[in-house]
C-alpha atoms as a PDB file:
ATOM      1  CA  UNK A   1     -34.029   2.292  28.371  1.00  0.00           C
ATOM      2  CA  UNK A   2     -31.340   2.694  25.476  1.00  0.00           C
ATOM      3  CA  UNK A   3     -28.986  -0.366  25.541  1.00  0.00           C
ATOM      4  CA  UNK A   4     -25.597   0.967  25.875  1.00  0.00           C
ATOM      5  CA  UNK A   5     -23.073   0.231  22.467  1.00  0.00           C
ATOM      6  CA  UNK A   6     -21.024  -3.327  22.425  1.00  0.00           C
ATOM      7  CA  UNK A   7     -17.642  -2.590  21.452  1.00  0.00           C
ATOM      8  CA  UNK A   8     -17.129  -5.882  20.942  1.00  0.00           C
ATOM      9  CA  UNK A   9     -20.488  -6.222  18.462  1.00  0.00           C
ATOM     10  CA  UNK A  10     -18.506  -2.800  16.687  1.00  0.00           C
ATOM     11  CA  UNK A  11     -15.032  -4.767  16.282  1.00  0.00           C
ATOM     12  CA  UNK A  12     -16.620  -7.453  14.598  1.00  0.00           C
ATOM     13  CA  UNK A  13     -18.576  -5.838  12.307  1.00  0.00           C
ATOM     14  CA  UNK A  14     -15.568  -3.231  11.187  1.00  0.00           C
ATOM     15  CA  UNK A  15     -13.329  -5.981  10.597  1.00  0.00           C
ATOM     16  CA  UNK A  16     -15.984  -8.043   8.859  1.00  0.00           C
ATOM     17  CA  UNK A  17     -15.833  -4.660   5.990  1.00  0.00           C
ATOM     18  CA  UNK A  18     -12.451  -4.712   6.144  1.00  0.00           C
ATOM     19  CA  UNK A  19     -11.982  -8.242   5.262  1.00  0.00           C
ATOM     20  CA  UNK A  20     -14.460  -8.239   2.440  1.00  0.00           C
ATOM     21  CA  UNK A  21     -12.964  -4.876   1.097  1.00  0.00           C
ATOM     22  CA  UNK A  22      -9.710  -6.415   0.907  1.00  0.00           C
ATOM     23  CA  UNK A  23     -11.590  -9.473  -0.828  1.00  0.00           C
ATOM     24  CA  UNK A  24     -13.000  -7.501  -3.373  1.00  0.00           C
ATOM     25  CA  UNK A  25      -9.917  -5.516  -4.346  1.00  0.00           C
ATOM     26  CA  UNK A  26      -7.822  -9.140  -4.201  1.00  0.00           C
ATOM     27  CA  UNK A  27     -10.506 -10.822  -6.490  1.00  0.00           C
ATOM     28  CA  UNK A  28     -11.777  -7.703  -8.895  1.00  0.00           C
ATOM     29  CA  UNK A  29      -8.977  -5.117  -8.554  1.00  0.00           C
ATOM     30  CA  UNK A  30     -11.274  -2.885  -6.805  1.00  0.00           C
ATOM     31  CA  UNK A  31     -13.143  -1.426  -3.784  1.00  0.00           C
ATOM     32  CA  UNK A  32     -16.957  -2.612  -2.788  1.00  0.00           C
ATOM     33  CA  UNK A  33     -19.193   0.489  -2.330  1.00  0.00           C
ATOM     34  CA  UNK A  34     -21.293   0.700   0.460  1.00  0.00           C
ATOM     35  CA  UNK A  35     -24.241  -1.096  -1.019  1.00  0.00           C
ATOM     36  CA  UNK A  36     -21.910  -3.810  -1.788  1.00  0.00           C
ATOM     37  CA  UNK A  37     -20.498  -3.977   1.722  1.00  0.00           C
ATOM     38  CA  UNK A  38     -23.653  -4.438   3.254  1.00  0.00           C
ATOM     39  CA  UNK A  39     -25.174  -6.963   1.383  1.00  0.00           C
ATOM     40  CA  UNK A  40     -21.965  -9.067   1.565  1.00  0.00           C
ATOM     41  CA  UNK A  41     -21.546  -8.524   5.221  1.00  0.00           C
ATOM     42  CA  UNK A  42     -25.319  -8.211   6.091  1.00  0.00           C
ATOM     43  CA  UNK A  43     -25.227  -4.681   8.069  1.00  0.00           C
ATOM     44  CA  UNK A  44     -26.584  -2.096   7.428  1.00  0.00           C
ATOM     45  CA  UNK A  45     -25.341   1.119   5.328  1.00  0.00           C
ATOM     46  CA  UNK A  46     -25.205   3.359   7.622  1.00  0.00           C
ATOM     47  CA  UNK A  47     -23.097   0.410   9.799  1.00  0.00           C
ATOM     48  CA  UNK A  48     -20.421   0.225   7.239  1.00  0.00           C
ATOM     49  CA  UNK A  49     -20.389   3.731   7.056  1.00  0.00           C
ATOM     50  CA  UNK A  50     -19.448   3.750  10.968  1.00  0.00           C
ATOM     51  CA  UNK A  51     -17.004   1.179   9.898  1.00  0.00           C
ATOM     52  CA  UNK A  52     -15.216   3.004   7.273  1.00  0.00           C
ATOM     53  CA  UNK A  53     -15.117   5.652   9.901  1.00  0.00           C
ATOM     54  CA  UNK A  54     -13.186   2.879  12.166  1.00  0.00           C
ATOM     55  CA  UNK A  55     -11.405   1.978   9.819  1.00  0.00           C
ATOM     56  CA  UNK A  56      -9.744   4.835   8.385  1.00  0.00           C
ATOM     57  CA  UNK A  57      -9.138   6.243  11.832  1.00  0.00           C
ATOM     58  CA  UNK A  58      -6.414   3.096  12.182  1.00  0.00           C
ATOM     59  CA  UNK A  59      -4.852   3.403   9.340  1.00  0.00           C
ATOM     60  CA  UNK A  60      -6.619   0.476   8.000  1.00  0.00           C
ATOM     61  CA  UNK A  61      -8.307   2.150   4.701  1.00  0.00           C
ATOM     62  CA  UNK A  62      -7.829   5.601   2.910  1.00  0.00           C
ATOM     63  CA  UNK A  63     -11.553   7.244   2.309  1.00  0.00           C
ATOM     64  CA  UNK A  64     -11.449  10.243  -0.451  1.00  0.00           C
ATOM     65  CA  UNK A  65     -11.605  13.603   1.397  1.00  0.00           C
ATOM     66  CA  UNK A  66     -14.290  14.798  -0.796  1.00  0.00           C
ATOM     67  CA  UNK A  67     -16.747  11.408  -0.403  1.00  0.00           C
ATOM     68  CA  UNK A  68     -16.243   9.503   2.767  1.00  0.00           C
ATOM     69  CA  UNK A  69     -17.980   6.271   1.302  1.00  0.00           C
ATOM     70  CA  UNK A  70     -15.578   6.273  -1.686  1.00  0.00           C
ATOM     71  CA  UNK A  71     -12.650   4.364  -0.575  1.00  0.00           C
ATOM     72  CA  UNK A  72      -8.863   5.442  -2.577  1.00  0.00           C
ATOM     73  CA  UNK A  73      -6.729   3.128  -0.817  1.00  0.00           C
ATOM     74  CA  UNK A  74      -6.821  -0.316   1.117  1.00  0.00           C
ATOM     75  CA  UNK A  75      -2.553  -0.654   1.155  1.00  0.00           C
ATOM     76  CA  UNK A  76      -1.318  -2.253  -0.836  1.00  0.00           C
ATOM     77  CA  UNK A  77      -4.556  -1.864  -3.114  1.00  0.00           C
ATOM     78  CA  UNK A  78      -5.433   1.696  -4.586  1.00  0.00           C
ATOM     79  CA  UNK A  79      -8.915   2.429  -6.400  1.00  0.00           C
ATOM     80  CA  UNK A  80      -6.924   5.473  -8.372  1.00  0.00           C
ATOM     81  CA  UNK A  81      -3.753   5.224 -10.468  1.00  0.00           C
ATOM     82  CA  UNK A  82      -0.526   6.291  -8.795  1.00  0.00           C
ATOM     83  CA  UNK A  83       2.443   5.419 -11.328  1.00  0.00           C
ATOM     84  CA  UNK A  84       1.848   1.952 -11.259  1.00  0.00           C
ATOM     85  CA  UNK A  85       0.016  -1.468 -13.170  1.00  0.00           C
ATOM     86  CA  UNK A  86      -0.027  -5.082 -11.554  1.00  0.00           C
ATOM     87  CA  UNK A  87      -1.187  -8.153 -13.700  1.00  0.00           C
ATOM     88  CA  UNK A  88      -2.097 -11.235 -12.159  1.00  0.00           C
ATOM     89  CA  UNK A  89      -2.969 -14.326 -13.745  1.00  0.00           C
ATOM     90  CA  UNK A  90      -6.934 -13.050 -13.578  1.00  0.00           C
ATOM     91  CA  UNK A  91      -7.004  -9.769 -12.652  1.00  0.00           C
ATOM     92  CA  UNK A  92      -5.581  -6.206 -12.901  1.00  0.00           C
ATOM     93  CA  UNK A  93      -4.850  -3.552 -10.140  1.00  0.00           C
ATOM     94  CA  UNK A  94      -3.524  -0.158  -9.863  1.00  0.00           C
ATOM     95  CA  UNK A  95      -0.315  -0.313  -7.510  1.00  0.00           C
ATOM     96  CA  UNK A  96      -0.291   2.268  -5.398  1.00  0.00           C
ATOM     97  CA  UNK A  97       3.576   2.660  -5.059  1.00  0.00           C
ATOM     98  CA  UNK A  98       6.613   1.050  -5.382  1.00  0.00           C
ATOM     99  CA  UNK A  99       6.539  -0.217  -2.080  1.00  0.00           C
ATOM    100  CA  UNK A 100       2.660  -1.778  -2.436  1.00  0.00           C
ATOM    101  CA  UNK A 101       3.013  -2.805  -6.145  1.00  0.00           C
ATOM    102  CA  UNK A 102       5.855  -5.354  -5.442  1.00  0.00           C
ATOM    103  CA  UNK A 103       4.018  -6.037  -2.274  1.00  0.00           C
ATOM    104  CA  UNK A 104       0.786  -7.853  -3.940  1.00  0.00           C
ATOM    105  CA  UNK A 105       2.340 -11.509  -4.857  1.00  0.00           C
ATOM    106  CA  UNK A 106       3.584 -11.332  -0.764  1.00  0.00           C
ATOM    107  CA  UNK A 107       0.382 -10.873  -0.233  1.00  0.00           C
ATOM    108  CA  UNK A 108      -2.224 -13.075  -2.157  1.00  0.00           C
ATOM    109  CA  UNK A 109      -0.868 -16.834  -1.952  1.00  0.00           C
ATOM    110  CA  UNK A 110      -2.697 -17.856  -5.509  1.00  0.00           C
ATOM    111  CA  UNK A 111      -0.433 -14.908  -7.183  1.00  0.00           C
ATOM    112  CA  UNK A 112       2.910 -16.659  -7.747  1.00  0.00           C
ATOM    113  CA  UNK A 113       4.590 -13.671 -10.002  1.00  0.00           C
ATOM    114  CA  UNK A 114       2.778 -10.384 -10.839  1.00  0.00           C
ATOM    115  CA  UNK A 115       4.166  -8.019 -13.867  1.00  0.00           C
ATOM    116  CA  UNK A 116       4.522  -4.415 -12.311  1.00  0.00           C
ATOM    117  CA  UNK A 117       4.769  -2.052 -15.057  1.00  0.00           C
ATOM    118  CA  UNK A 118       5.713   1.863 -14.602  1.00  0.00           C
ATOM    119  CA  UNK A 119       7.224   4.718 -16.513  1.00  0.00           C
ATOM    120  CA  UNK A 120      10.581   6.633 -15.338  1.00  0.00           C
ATOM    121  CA  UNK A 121       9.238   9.990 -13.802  1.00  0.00           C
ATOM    122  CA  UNK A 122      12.172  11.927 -15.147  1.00  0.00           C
ATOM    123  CA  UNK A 123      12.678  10.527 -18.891  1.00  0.00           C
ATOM    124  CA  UNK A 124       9.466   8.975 -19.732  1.00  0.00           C
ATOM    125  CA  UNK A 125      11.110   4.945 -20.309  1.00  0.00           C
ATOM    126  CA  UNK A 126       9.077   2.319 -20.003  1.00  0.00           C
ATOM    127  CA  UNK A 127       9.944  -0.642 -17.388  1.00  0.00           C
ATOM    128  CA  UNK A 128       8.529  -3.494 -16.244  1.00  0.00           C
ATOM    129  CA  UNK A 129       9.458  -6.785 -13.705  1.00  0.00           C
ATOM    130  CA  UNK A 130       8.025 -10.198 -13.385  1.00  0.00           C
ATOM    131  CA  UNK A 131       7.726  -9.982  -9.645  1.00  0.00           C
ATOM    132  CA  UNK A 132       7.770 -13.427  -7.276  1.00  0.00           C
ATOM    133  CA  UNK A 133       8.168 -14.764  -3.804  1.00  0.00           C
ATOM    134  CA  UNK A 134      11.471 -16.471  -4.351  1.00  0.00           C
ATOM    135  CA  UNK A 135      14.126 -13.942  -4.947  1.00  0.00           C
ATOM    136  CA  UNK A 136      13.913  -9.780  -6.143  1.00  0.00           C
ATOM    137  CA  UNK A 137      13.677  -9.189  -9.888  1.00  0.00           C
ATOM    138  CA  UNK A 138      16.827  -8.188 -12.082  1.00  0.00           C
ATOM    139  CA  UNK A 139      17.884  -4.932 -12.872  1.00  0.00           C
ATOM    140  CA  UNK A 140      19.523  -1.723 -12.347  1.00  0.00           C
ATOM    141  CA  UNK A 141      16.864   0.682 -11.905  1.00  0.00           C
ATOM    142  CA  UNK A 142      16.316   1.955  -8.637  1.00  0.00           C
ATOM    143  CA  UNK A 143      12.905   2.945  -6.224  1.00  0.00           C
ATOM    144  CA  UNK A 144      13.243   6.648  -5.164  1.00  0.00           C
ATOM    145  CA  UNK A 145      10.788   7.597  -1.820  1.00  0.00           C
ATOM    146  CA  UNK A 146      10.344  11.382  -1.032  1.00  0.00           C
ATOM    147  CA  UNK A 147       8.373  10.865   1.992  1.00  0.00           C
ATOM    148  CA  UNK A 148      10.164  10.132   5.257  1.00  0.00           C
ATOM    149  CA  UNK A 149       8.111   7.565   6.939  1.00  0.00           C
ATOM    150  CA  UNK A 150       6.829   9.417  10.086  1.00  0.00           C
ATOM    151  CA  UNK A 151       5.457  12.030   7.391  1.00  0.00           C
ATOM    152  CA  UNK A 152       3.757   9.192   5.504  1.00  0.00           C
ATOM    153  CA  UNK A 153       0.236   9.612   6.910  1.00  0.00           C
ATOM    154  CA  UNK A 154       0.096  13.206   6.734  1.00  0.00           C
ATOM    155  CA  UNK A 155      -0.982  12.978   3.330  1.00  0.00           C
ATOM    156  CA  UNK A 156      -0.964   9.314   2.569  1.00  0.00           C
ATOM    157  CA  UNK A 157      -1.757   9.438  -0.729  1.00  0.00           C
ATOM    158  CA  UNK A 158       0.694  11.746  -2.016  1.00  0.00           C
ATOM    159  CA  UNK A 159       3.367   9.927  -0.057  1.00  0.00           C
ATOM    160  CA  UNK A 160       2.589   6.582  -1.744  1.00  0.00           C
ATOM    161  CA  UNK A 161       2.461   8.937  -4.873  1.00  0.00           C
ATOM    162  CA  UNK A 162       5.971   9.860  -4.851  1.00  0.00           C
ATOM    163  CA  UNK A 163       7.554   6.024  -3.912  1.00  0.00           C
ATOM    164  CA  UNK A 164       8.431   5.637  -7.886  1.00  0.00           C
ATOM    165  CA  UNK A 165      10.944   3.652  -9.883  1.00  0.00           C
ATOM    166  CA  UNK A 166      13.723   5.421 -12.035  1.00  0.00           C
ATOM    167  CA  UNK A 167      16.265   4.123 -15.089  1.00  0.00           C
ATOM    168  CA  UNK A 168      18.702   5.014 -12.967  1.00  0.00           C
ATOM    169  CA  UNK A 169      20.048   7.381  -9.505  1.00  0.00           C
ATOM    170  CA  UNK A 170      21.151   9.606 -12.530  1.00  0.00           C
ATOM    171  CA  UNK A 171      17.479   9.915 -13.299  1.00  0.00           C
ATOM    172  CA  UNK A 172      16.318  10.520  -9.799  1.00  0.00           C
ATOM    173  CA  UNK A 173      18.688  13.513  -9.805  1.00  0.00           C
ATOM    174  CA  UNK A 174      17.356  14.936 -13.034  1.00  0.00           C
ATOM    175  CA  UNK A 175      13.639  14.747 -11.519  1.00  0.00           C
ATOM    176  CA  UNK A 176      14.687  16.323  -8.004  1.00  0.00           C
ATOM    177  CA  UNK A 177      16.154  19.343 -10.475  1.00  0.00           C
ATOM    178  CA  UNK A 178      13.070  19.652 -12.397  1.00  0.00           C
ATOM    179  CA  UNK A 179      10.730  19.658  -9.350  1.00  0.00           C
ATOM    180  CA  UNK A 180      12.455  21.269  -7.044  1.00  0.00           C
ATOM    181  CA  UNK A 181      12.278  18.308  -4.260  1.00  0.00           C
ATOM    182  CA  UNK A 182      15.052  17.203  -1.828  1.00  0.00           C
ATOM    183  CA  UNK A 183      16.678  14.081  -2.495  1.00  0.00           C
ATOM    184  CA  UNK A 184      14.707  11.243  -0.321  1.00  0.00           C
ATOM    185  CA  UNK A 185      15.486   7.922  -0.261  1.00  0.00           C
ATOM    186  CA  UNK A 186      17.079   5.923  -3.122  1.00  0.00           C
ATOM    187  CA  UNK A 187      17.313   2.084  -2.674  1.00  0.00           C
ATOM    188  CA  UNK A 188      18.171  -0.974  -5.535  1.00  0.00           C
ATOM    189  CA  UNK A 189      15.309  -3.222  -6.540  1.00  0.00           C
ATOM    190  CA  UNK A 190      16.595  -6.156  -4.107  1.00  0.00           C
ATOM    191  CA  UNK A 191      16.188  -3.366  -0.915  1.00  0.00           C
ATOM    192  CA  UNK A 192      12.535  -2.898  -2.450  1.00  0.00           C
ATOM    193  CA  UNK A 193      11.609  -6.319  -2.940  1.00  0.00           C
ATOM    194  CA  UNK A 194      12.800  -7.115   0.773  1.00  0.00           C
ATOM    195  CA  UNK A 195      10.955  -3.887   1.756  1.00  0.00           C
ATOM    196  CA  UNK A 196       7.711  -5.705   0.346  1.00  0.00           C
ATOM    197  CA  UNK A 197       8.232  -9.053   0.784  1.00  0.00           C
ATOM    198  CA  UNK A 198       6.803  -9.560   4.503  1.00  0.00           C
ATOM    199  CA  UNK A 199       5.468  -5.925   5.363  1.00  0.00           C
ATOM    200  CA  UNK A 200       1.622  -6.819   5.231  1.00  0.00           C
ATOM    201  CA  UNK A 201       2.316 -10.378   5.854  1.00  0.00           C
ATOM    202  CA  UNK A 202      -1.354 -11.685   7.402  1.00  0.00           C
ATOM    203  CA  UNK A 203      -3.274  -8.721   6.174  1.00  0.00           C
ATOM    204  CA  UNK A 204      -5.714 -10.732   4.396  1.00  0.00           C
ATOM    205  CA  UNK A 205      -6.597 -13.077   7.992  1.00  0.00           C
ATOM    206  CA  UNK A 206      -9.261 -11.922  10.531  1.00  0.00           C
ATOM    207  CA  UNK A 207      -7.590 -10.248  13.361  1.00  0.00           C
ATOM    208  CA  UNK A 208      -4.765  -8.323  11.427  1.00  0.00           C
ATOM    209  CA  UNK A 209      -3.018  -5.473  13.490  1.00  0.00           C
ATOM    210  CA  UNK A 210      -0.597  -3.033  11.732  1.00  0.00           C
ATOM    211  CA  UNK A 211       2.624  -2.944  13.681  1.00  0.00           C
ATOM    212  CA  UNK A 212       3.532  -0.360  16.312  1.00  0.00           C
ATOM    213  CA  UNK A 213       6.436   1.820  15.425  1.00  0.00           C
ATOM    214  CA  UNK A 214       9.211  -0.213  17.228  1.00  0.00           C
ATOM    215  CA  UNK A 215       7.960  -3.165  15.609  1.00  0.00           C
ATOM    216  CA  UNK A 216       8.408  -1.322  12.197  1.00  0.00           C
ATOM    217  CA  UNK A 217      11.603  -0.083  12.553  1.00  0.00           C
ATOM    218  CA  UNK A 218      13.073  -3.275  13.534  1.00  0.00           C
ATOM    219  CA  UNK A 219      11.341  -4.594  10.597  1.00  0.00           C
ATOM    220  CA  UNK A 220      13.176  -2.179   8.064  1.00  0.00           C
ATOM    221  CA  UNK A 221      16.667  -2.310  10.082  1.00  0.00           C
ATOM    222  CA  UNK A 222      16.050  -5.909   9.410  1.00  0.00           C
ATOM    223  CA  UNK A 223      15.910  -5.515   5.688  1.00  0.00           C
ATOM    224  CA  UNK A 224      18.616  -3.497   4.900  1.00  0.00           C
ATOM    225  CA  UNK A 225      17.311   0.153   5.269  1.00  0.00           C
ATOM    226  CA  UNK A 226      19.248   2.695   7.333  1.00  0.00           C
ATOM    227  CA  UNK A 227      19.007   5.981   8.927  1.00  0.00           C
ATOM    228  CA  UNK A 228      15.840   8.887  10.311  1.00  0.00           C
ATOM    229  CA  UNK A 229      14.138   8.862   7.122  1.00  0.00           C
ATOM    230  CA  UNK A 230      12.809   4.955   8.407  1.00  0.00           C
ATOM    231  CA  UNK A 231      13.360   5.979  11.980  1.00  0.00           C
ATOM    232  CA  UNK A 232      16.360   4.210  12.691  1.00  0.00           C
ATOM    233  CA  UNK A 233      19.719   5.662  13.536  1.00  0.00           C
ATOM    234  CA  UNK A 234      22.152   7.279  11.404  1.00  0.00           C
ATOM    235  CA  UNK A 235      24.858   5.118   9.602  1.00  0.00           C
END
């Protein structure tokens, strides 16, 4: 007689890979493989496969379209560049976005400041911020988003892919012209670092859930962000 699945046996074993793939991008700067995954957690292959499956389905992890054990995205970690660098004390990541780069010392209490590095999409200049816990970074320059939020997950990674830093609204304008995009959102490095500061709060603990919409948009109403591009109400 075939012993009917344990959903409970399932839920533990997807959330022990995605614990340990959020490990191994926190401690190396990048995502375990399969192989990896199942020594580390003791399944099997083909059971983290399943779980990557799981896994991607809520939103948890971003698999690569073309390999479905490859895995491009664990937010706020990314396997591939996307505009952005993030130095900790020991190790190096690629920052998938604005929003995720000044998300990582929120997110990993040994990381007291990061350095998020980035070039200006329209001109090409250089920037970089000593990011912290205590209080948002100085400057002028200014975190563009193209992507409304409900749109996000249509194509994740070219959402997070277009939530860049600029010199300057001027600049943000003069990028919209050459690639013929509509203006998104614009916000000031303070609105960012509030964005980031407690959005994947207890994402590294056993027994994370991502918020449900409500929850979200009372979370960015609560920082400072207005109107339907965060699914709030217009100003």
């Amino acid at each position: 007689m075939t012993q009917a699945p344990d959903p409970t046996a399932d839920e533990e074993r997807t959330e022990d890979v995605r614990l340990t793939v959020y490990e191994g991008f926190a401690r190396a700067g990048r995502a375990p493989g399969t192989a990896e995954l199942a020594d580390r957690t003791g399944l099997t292959p083909a059971q983290v496969r399943q779980a990557f499956q799981r896994l991607q389905r809520s939103r948890d992890i971003v698999l690569d379209p073309k390999d479905d054990e490859r895995i491009v995205m664990a937010h706020p970690f990314s396997a591939v560049p996307l505009g952005f660098s993030v130095m900790g004390s020991h190790t190096l990541w690629w920052g998938g976005c604005a929003w995720d780069a000044f998300a990582v010392p929120h997110l990993l209490g040994d990381e007291q400041e990061v350095l998020v590095a980035t070039r200006c999409p329209a001109c090409g200049a250089p920037h970089a911020w000593a990011v912290g816990r205590d209080a948002p970074p100085p400057g002028g320059q200014v975190a563009h988003f193209l992507v409304p939020v409900h749109r996000i997950w249509d194509d994740v990674v070219h959402a997070c892919g277009n939530q860049r830093l600029f010199c300057s609204v001027g600049c943000v304008d003069d990028w919209l012209t050459a690639t013929g995009q509509e203006r998104g959102y614009v916000m000031d490095l303070a609105t960012l670092w509030r964005l980031a500061r407690g959005w994947y709060a207890g994402r590294m603990d056993r027994g994370y859930r991502r918020r449900e919409p409500l929850l979200a948009a009372a979370y960015f109403a609560e920082v400072g962000l207005r109107g339907p591009f965060w699914g709030l109400p217009a100003d």
